[in-house]
PDB file of N, CA and C in Angstrom:
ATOM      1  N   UNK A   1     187.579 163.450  -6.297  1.00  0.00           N
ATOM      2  CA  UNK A   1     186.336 162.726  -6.183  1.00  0.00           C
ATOM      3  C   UNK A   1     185.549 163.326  -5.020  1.00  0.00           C
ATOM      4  N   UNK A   2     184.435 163.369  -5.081  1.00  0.00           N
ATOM      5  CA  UNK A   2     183.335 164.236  -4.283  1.00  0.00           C
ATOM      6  C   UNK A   2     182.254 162.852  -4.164  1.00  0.00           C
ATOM      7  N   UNK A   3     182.358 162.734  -2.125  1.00  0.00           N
ATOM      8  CA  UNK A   3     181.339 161.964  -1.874  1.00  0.00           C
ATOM      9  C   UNK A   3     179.962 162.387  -1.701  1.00  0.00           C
ATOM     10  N   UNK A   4     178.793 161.642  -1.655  1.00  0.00           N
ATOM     11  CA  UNK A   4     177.619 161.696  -1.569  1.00  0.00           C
ATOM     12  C   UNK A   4     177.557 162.487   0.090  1.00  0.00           C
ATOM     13  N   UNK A   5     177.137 163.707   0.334  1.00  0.00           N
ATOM     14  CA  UNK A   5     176.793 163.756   1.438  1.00  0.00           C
ATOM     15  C   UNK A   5     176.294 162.750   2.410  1.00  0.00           C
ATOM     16  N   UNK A   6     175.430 161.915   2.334  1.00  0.00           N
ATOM     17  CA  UNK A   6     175.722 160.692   3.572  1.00  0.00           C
ATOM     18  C   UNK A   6     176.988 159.797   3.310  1.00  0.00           C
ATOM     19  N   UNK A   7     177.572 159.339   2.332  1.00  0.00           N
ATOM     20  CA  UNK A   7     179.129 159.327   2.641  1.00  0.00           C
ATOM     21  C   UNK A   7     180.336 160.336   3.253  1.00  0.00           C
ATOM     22  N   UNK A   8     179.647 161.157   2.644  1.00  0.00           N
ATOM     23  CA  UNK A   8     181.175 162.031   3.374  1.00  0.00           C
ATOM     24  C   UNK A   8     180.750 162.586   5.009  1.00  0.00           C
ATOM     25  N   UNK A   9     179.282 162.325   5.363  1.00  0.00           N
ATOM     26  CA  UNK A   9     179.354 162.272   7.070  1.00  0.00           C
ATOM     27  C   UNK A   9     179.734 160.979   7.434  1.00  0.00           C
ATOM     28  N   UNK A  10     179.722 159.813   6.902  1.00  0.00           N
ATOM     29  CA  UNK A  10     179.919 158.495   7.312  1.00  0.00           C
ATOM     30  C   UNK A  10     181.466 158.839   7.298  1.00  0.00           C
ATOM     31  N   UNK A  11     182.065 158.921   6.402  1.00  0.00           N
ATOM     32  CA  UNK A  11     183.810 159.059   5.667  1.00  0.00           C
ATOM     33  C   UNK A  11     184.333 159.972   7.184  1.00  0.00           C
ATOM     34  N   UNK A  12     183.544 160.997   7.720  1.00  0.00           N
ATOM     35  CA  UNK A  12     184.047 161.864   8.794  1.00  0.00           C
ATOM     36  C   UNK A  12     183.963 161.247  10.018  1.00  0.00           C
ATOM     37  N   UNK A  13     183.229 160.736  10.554  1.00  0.00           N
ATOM     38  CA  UNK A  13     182.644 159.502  11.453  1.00  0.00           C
ATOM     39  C   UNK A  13     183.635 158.676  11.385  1.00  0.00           C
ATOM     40  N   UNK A  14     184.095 157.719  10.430  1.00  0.00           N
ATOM     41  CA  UNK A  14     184.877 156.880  10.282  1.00  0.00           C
ATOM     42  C   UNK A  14     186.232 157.422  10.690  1.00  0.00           C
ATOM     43  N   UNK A  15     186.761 158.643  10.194  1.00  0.00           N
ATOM     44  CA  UNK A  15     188.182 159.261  10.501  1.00  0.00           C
ATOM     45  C   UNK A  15     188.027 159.320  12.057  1.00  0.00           C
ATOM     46  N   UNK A  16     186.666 159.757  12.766  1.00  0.00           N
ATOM     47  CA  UNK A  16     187.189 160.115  14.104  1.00  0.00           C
ATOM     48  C   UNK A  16     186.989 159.072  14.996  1.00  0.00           C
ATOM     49  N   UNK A  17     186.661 157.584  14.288  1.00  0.00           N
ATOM     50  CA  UNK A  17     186.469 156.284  15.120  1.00  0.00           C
ATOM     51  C   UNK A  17     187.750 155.581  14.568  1.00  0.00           C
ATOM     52  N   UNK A  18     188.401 155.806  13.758  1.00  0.00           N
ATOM     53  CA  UNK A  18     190.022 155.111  13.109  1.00  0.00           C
ATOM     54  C   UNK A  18     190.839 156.232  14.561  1.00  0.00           C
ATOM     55  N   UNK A  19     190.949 157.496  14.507  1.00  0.00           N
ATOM     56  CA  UNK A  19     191.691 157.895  15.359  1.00  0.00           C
ATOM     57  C   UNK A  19     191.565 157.787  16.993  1.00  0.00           C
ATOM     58  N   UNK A  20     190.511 157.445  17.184  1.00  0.00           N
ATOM     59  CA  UNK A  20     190.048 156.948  18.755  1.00  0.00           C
ATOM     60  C   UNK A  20     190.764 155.643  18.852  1.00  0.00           C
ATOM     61  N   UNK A  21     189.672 154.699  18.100  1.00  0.00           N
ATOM     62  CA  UNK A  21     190.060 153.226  18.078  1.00  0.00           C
ATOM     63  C   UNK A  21     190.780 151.970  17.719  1.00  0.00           C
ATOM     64  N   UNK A  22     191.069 153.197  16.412  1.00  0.00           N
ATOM     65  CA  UNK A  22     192.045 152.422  15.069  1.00  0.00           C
ATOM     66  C   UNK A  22     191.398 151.059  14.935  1.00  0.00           C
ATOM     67  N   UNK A  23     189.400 151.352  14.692  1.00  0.00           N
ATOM     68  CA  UNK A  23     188.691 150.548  14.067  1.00  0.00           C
ATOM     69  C   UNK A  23     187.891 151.265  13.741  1.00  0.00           C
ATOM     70  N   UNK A  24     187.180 151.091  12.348  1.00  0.00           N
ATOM     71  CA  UNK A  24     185.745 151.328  12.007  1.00  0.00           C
ATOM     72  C   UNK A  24     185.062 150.829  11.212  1.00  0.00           C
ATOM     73  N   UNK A  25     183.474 150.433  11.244  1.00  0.00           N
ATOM     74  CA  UNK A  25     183.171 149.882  10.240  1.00  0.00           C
ATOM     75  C   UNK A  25     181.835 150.881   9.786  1.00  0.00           C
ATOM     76  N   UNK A  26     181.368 150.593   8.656  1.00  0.00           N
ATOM     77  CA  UNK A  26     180.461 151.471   7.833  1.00  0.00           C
ATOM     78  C   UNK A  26     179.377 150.734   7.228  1.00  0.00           C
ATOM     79  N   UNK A  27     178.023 150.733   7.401  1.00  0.00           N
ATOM     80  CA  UNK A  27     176.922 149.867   7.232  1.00  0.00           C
ATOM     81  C   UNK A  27     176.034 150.500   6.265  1.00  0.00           C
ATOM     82  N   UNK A  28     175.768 150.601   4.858  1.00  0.00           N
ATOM     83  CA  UNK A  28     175.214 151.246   4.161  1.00  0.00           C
ATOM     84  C   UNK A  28     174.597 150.341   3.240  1.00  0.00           C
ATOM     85  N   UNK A  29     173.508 150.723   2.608  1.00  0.00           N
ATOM     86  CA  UNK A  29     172.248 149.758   1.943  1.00  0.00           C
ATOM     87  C   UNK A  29     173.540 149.585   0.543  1.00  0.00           C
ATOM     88  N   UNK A  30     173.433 148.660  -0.066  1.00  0.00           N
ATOM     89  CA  UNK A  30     173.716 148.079  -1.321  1.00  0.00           C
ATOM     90  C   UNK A  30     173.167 149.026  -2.239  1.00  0.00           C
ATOM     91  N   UNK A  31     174.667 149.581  -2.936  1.00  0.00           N
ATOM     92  CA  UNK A  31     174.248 151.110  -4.113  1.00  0.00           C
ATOM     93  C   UNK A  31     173.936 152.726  -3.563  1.00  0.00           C
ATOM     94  N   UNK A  32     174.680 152.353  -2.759  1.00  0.00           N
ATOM     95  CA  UNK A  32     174.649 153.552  -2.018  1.00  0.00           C
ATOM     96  C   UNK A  32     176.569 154.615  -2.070  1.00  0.00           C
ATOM     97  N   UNK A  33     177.218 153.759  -2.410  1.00  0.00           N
ATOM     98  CA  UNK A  33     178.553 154.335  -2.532  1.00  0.00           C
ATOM     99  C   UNK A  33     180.043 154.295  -1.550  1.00  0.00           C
ATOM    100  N   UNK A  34     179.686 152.413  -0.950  1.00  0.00           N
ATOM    101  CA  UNK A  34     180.681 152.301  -0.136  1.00  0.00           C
ATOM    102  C   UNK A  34     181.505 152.166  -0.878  1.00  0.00           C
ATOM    103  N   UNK A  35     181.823 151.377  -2.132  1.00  0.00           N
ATOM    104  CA  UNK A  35     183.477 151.391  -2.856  1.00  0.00           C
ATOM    105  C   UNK A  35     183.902 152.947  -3.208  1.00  0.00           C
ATOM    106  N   UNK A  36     183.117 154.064  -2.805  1.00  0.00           N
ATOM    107  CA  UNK A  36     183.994 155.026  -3.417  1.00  0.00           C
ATOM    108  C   UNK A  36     184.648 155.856  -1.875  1.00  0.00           C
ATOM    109  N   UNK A  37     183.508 155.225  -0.804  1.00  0.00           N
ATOM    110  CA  UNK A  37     183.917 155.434   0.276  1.00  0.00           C
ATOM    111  C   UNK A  37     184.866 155.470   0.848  1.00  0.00           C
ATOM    112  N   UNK A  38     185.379 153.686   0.599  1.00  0.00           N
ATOM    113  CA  UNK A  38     186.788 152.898   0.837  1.00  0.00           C
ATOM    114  C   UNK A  38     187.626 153.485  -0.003  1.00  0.00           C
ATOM    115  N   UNK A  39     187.705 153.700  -1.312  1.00  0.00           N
ATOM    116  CA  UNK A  39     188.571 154.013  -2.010  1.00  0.00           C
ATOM    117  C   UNK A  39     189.218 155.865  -1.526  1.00  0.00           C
ATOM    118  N   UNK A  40     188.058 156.447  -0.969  1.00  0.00           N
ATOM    119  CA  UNK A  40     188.720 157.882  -0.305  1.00  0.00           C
ATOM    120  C   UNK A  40     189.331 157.665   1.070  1.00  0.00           C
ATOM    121  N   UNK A  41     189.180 156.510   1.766  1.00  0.00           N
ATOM    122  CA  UNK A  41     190.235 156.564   2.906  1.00  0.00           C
ATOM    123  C   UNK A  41     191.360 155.792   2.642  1.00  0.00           C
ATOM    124  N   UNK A  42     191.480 155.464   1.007  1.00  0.00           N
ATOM    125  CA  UNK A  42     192.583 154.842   1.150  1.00  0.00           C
ATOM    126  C   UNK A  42     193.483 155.788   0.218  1.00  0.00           C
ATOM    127  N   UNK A  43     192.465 156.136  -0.526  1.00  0.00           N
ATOM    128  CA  UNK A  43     193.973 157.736  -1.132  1.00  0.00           C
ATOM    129  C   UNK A  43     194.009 158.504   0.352  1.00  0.00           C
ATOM    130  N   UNK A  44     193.212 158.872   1.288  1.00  0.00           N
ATOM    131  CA  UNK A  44     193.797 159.484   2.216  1.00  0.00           C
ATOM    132  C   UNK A  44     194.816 158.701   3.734  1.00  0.00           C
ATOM    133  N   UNK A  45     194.834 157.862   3.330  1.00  0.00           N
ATOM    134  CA  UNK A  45     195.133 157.036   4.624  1.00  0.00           C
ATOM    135  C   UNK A  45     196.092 155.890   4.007  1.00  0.00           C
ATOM    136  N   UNK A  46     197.311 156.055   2.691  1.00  0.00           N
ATOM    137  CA  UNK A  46     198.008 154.487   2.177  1.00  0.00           C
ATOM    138  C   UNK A  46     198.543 154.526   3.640  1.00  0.00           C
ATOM    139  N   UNK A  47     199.055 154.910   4.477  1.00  0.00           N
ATOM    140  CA  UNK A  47     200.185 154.588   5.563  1.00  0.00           C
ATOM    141  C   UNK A  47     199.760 153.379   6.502  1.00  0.00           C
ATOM    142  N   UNK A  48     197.815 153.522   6.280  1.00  0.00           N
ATOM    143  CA  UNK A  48     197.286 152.842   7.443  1.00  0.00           C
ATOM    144  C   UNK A  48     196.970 151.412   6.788  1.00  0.00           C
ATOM    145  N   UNK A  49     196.869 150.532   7.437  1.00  0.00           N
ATOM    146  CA  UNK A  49     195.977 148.992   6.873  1.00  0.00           C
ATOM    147  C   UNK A  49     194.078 149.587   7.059  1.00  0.00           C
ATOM    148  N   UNK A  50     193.809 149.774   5.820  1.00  0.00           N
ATOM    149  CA  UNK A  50     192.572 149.746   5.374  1.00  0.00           C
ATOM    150  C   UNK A  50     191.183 147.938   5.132  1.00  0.00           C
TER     151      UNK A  50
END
């Protein structure tokens, strides 16, 4: 699966605020492609609580 370029800078953002903080959150207009967002850090990340 291939994100929307402003997801996959958000998706990169997010990896390097999970590894700082082990929090992140992601604020994007409605229809823009956060469920496919979530769904790529969680095939990349089952180990973590998503």
């Amino acid at each position: 699966m291939e994100l929307y370029r402003h997801n996959q800078t958000a998706y990169e953002a997010a990896l390097a605020m999970l590894e700082e903080t082990g929090k992140a959150t992601v604020i994007h207009p409605t229809g823009t492609g956060k469920s496919f967002f979530g769904f790529q850090l969680y095939v990349k990340s089952k180990e973590q609580r998503i």
